[in-house]
Protein backbone atom coordinates (compact mmCIF):
# COMPACT_ATOMS: atom_id res chain seq x y z
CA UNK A 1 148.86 203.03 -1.44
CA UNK A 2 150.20 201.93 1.98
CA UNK A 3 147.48 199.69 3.67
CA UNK A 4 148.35 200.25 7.96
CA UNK A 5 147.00 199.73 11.01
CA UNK A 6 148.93 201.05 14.43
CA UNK A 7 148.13 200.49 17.96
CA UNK A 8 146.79 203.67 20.52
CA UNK A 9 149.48 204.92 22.80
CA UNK A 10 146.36 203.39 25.67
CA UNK A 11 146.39 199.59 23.52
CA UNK A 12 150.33 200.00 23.40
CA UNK A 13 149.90 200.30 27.37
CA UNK A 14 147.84 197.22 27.41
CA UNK A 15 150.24 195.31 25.11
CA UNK A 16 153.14 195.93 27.12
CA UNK A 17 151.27 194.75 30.37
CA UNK A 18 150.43 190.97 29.19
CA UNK A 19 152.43 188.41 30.63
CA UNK A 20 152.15 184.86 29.59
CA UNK A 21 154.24 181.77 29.52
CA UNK A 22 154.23 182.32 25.69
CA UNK A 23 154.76 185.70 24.11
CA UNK A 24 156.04 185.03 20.37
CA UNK A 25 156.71 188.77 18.64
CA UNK A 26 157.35 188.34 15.21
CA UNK A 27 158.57 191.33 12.97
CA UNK A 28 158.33 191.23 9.07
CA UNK A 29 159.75 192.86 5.96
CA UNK A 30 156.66 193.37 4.06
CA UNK A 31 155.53 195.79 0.74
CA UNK A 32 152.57 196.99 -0.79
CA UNK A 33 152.66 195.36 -4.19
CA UNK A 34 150.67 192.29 -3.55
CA UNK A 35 153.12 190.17 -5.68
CA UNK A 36 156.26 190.52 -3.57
CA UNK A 37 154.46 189.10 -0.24
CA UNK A 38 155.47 185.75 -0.99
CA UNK A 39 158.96 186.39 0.59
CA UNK A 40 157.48 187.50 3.36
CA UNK A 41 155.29 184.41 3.92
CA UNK A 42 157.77 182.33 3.69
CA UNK A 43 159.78 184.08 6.32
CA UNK A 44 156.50 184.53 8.56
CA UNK A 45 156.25 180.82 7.89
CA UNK A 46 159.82 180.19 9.02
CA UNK A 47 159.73 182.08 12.03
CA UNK A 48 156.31 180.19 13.20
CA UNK A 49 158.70 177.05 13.10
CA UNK A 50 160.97 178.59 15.05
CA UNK A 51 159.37 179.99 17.62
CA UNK A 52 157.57 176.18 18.30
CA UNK A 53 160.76 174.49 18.28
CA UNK A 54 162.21 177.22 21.18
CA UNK A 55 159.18 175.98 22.95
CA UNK A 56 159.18 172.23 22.56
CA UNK A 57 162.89 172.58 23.79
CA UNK A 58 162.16 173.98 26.54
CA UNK A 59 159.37 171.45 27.48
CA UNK A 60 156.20 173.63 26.97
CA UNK A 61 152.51 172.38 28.07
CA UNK A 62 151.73 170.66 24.48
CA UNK A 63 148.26 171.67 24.46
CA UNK A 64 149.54 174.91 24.79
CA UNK A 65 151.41 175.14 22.07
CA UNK A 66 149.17 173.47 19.94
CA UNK A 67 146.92 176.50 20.57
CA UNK A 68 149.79 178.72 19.84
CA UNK A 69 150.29 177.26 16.92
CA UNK A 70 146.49 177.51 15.75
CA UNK A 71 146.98 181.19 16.36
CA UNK A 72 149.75 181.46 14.32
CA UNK A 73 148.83 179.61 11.55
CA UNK A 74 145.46 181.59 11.42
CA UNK A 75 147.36 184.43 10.24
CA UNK A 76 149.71 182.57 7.87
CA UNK A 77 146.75 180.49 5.96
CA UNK A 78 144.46 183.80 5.87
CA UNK A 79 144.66 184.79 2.18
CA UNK A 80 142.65 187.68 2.55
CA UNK A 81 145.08 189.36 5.16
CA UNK A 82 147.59 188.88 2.84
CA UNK A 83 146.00 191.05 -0.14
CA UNK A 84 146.70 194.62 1.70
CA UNK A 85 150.17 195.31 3.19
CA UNK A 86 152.47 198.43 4.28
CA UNK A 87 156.59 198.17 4.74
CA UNK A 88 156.75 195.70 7.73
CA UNK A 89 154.35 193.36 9.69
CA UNK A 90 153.74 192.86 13.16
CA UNK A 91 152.66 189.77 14.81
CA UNK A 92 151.86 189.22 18.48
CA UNK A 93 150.68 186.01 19.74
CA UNK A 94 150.20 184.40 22.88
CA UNK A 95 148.37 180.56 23.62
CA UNK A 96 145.47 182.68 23.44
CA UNK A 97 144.90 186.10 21.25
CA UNK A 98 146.71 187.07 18.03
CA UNK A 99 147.48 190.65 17.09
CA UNK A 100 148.50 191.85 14.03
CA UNK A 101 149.95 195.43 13.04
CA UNK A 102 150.60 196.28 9.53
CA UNK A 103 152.88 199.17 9.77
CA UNK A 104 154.17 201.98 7.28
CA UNK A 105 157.66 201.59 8.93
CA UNK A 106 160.70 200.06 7.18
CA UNK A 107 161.54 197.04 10.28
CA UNK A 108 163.88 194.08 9.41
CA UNK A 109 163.05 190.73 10.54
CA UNK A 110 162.51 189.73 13.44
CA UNK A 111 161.71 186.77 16.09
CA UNK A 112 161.49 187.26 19.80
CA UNK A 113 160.17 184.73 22.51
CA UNK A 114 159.51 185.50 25.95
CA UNK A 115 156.87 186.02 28.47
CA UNK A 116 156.04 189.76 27.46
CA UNK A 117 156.04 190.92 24.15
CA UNK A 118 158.92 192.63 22.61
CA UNK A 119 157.44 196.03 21.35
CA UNK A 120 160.47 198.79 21.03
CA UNK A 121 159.67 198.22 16.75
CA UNK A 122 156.35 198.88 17.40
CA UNK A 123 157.22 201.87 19.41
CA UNK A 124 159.35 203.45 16.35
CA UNK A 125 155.66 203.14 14.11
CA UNK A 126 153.78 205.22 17.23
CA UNK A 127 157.04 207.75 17.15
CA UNK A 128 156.60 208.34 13.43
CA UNK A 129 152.55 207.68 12.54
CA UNK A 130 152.85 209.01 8.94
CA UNK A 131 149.78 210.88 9.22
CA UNK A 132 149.61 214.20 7.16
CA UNK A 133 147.86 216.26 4.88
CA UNK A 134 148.56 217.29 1.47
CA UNK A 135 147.57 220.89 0.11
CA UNK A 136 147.00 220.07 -3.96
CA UNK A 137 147.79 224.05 -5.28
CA UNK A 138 147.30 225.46 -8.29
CA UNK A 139 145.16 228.35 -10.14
CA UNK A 140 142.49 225.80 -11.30
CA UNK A 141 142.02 223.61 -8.18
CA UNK A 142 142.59 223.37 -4.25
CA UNK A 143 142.42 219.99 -2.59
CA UNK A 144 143.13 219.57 0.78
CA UNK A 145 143.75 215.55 1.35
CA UNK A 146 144.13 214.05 4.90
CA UNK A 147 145.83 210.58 4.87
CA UNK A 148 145.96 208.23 7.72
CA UNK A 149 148.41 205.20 8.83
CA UNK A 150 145.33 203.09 9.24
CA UNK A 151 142.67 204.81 6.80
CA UNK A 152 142.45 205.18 3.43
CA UNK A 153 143.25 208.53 2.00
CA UNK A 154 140.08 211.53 1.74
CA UNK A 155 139.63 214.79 0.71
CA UNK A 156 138.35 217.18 2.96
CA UNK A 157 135.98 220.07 2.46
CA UNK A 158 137.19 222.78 4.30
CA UNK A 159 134.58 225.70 5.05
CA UNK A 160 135.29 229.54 3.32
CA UNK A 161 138.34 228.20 1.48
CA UNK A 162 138.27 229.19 -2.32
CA UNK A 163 138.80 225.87 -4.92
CA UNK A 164 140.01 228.30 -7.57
CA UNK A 165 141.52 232.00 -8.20
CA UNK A 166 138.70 232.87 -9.87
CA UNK A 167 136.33 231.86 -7.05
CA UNK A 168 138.79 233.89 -4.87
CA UNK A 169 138.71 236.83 -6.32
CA UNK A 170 135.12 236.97 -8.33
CA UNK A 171 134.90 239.43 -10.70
CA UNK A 172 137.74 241.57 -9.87
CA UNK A 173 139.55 238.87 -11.03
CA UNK A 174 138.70 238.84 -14.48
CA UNK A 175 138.57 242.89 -15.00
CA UNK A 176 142.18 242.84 -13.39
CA UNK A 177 143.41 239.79 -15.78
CA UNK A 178 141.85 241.98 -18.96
CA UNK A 179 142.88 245.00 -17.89
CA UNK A 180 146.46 244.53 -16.59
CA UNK A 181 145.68 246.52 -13.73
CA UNK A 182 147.04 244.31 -10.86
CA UNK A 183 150.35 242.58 -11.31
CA UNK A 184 149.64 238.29 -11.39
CA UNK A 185 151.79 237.99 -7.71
CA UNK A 186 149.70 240.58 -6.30
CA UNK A 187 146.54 238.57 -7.13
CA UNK A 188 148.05 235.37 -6.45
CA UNK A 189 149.30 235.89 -2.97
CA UNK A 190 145.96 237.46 -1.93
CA UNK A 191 144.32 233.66 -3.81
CA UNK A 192 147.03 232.16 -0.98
CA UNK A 193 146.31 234.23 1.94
CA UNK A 194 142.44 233.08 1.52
CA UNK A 195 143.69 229.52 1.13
CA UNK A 196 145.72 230.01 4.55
CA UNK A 197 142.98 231.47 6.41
CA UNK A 198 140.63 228.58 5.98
CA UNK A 199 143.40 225.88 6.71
CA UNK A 200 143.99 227.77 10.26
CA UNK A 201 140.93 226.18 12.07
CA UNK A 202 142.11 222.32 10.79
CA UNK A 203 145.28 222.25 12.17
CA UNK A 204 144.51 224.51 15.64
CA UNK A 205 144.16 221.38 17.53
CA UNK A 206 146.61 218.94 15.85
CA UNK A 207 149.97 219.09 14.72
CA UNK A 208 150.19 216.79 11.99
CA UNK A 209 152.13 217.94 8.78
CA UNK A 210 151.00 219.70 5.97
CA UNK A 211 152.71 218.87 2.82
CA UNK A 212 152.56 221.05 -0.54
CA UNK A 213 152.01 220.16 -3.93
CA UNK A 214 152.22 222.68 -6.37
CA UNK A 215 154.81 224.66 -9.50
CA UNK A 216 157.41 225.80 -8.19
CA UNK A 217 156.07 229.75 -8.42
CA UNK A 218 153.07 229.28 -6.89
CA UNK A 219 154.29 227.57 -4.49
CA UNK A 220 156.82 230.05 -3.20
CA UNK A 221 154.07 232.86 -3.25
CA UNK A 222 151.89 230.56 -1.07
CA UNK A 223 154.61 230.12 1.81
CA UNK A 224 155.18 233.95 1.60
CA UNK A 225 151.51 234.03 3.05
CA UNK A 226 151.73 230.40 4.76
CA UNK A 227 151.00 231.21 8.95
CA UNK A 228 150.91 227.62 9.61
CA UNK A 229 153.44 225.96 11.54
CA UNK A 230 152.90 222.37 10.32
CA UNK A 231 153.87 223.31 6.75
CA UNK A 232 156.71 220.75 5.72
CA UNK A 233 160.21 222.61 4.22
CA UNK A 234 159.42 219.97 1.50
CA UNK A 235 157.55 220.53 -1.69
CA UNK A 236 156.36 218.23 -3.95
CA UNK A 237 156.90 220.26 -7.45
CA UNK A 238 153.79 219.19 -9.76
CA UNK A 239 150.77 220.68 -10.38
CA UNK A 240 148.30 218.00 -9.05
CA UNK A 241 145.35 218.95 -10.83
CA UNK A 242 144.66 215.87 -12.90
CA UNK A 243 146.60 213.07 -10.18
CA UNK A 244 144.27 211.23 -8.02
CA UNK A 245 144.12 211.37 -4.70
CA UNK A 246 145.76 208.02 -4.31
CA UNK A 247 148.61 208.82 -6.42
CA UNK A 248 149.58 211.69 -4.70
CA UNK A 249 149.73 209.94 -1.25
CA UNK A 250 151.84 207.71 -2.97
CA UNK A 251 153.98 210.04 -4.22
CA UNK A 252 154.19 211.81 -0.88
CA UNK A 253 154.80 209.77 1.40
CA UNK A 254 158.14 209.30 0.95
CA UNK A 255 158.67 212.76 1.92
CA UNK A 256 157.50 211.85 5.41
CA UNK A 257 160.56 210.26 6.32
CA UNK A 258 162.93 213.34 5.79
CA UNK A 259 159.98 215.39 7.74
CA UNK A 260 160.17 213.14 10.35
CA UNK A 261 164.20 213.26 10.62
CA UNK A 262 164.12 217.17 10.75
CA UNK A 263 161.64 217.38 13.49
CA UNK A 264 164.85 215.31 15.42
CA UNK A 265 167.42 217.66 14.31
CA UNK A 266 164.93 220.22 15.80
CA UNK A 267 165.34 218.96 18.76
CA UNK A 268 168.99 218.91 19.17
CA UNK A 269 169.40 222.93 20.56
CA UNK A 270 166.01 221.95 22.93
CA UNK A 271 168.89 218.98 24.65
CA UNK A 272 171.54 221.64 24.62
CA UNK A 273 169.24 223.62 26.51
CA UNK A 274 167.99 221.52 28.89
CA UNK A 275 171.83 220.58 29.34
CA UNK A 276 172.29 223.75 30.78
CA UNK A 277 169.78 223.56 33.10
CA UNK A 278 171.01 219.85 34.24
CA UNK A 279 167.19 218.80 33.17
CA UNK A 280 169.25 216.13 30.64
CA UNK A 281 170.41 212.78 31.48
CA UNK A 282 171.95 209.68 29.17
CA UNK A 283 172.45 207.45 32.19
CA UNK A 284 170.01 204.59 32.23
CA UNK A 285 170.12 204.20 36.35
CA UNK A 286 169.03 207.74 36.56
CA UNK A 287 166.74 207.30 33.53
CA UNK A 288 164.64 204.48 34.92
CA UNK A 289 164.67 206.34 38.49
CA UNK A 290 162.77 209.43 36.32
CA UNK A 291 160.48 207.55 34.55
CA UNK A 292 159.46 205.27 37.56
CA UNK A 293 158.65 208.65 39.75
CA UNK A 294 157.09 210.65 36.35
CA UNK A 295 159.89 213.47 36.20
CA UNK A 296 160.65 212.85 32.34
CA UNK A 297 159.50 215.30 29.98
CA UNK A 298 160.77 213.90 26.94
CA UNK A 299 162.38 210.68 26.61
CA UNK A 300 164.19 209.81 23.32
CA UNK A 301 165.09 205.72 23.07
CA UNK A 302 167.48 203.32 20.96
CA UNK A 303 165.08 200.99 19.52
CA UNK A 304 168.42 199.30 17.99
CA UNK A 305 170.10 198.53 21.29
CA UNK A 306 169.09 195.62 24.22
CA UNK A 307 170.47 196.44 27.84
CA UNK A 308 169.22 192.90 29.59
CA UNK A 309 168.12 193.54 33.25
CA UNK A 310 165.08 194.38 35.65
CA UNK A 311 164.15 197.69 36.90
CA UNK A 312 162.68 197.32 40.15
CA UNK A 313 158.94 199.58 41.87
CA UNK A 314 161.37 201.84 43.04
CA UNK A 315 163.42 202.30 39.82
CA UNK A 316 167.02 200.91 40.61
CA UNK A 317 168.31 198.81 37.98
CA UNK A 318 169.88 195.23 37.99
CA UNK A 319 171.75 194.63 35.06
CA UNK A 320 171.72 190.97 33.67
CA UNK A 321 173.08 189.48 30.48
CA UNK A 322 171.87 185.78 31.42
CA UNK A 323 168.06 187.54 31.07
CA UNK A 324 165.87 185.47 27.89
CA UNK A 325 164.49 187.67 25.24
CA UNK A 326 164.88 191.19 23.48
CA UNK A 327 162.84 192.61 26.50
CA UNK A 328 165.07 194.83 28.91
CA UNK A 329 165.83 197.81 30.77
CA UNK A 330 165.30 200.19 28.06
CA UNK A 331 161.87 199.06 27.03
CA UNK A 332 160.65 198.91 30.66
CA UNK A 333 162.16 202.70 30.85
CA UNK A 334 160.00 203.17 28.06
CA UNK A 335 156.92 201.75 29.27
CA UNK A 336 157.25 204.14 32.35
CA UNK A 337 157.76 206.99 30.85
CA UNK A 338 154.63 206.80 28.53
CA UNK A 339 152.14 205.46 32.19
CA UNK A 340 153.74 208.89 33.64
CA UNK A 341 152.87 211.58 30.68
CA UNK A 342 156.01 211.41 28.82
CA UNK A 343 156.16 212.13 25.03
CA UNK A 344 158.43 208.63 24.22
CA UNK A 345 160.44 208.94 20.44
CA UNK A 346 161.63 205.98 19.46
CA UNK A 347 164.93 206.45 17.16
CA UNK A 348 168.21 205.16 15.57
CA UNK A 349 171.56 205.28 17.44
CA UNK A 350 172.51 207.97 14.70
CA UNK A 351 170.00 210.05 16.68
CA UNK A 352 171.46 210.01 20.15
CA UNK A 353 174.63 210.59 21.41
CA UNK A 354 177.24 208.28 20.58
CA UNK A 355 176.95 205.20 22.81
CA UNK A 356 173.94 206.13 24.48
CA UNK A 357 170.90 203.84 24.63
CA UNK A 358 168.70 206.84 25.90
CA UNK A 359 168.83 210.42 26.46
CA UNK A 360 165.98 212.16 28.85
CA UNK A 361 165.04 215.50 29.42
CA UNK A 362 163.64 215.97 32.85
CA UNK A 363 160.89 217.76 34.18
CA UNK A 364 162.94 219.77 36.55
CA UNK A 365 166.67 219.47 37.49
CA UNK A 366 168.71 216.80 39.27
């Protein structure tokens, strides 16, 4: 099971607006088997070393660093941090805090020092929580199980939903079954439609994905009678009724990522829409002019890409390559957007159009 922690939209906010004269951001390949995190150590080890050495270079206050590097090392040396990890690890430190992210995100390694943090990585993990539930079908047994990207996994009780077909359908059930009167689909799908109406209340204020687990027969007679949108396309064929809870999470969440890359492809015809209505811009002076005056809607970045430069309070854009750090125009776009309302996705250039570092659609047309 993935063990993950992942800041608030509000403490991403908060991260973004430190300033110091030591922000170290450190990104890690990490995994959830305990005995493959000594790579990672190591590396988180190296990149401490690293990040010191940019500083003494450039003549930092040595009582400074030597508080940096208590902060750092606090993290490193803490064998009890180390016992519970995700995909990747995230490490912000300045002379004085430490924050630490374990995310469920695959992020390759990475060292950044500046005087803000470098968060586009952590953006992608707030873009893609992998948060769901999991419906566990079958005849016998109905489990609905909600797992979290910083929770362990729980099953829920949900109110008026039946755990079995024979709960559902009492004692018709059984004179049916030993009569032959009502055909098995019949019965099943009206076992489904039951199951569907107590899900509705759950998901009427949420949109998190609902995955199934079930036979393949079953399962196809329960999304004839399925009404909720949040149902994945993806099934996981099994019938679940002796896995654990645990096991199944593990099992699913995998799936999450191909969820995750249809709900992009979904919104492909919404750009081609918006195109038409010249509500859609790719141009990063006209992006960071939207985002600094709240007219973007939906704002879809490159977390992959680094255009150096300012944006100034009125959002025009200096470009400049000589700028220190990852930090740039994009992220500051970024940072705007979400102050101003924005929903902010953080993807791979394979997501936007070829050559683009960011592609907006607008609240109304320019």
């Amino acid at each position: 099971m993935l063990y993950v922690d992942i800041p608030s939209r509000e403490e991403f906010l908060r991260l973004s607006d430190i300033r110091s004269d030591a922000c170290i951001s450190i990104y890690i390949e990490t995994s959830p088997l305990r005995q493959k995190l000594e790579t990672s150590k190591i590396q988180f080890g190296n990149f401490i070393k690293e990040a010191l050495q940019q500083l003494v270079e450039k003549g930092f206050d040595k009582r400074r660093l030597a508080l940096l590097e208590e902060e750092l090392y606090s993290v490193l040396k803490d064998e009890s941090f180390w016992d519970l990890h995700a995909r990747s690890l995230a490490v912000l430190a300045t002379p004085e805090t430490v924050r630490t992210f374990r995310l469920a995100n695959d992020l390759p390694n990475r060292l950044d020092v500046s005087e803000r943090f470098y968060l586009k990585p952590l953006l992608r993990a707030l873009t893609f929580a992998h948060s769901a539930y999991i419906l566990a079908l079958s005849e016998n047994k109905v489990r609905l199980i909600e797992f979290f990207s910083d929770a362990p996994a729980v099953d829920i009780e949900v109110a008026g939903m039946p755990t079995q077909l024979q709960e559902a359908m009492g004692d018709a059930a059984s004179h049916d079954y030993n009569h032959g009167a009502v055909h098995d689909k019949v019965r099943l799908a009206q076992y489904t439609r039951k199951i569907d109406q107590a899900l509705r209340p759950i998901f009427a204020g949420h949109d998190y994905p609902l995955i199934l687990v079930s036979t393949e027969s079953l399962a196809s007679i329960y999304r004839s009678t399925n009404s909720l949108p949040n149902l994945t396309n993806e099934t996981l064929f099994t019938n679940a009724d002796h896995i654990g809870t645990a096991e199944l999470v593990t099992r699913v969440r995998p799936m999450m990522d191909k969820y995750y890359q249809s709900q992009l492809d979904a919104l492909k015809p919404l750009f081609e829409s918006r195109a038409g209505e010249r509500r859609v811009t790719q141009d990063l002076s006209d992006t960071a002019r939207a985002a600094t005056f709240g007219a973007i809607e939906l704002l879809m970045i490159n977390i992959e890409s680094h255009a150096p430069g300012t944006v100034d309070d009125q959002g025009r854009v200096t470009f400049d390559a000589t700028s220190q750090g990852n930090y740039g125009i994009v992220d500051e776009i970024a940072k705007r957007a979400m102050t101003t309302g924005a929903r902010v996705i953080a993807v791979r250039s394979g997501d936007l159009p070829p050559g683009a570092d960011v592609q907006a659609i607008l609240r109304y047309p320019i």
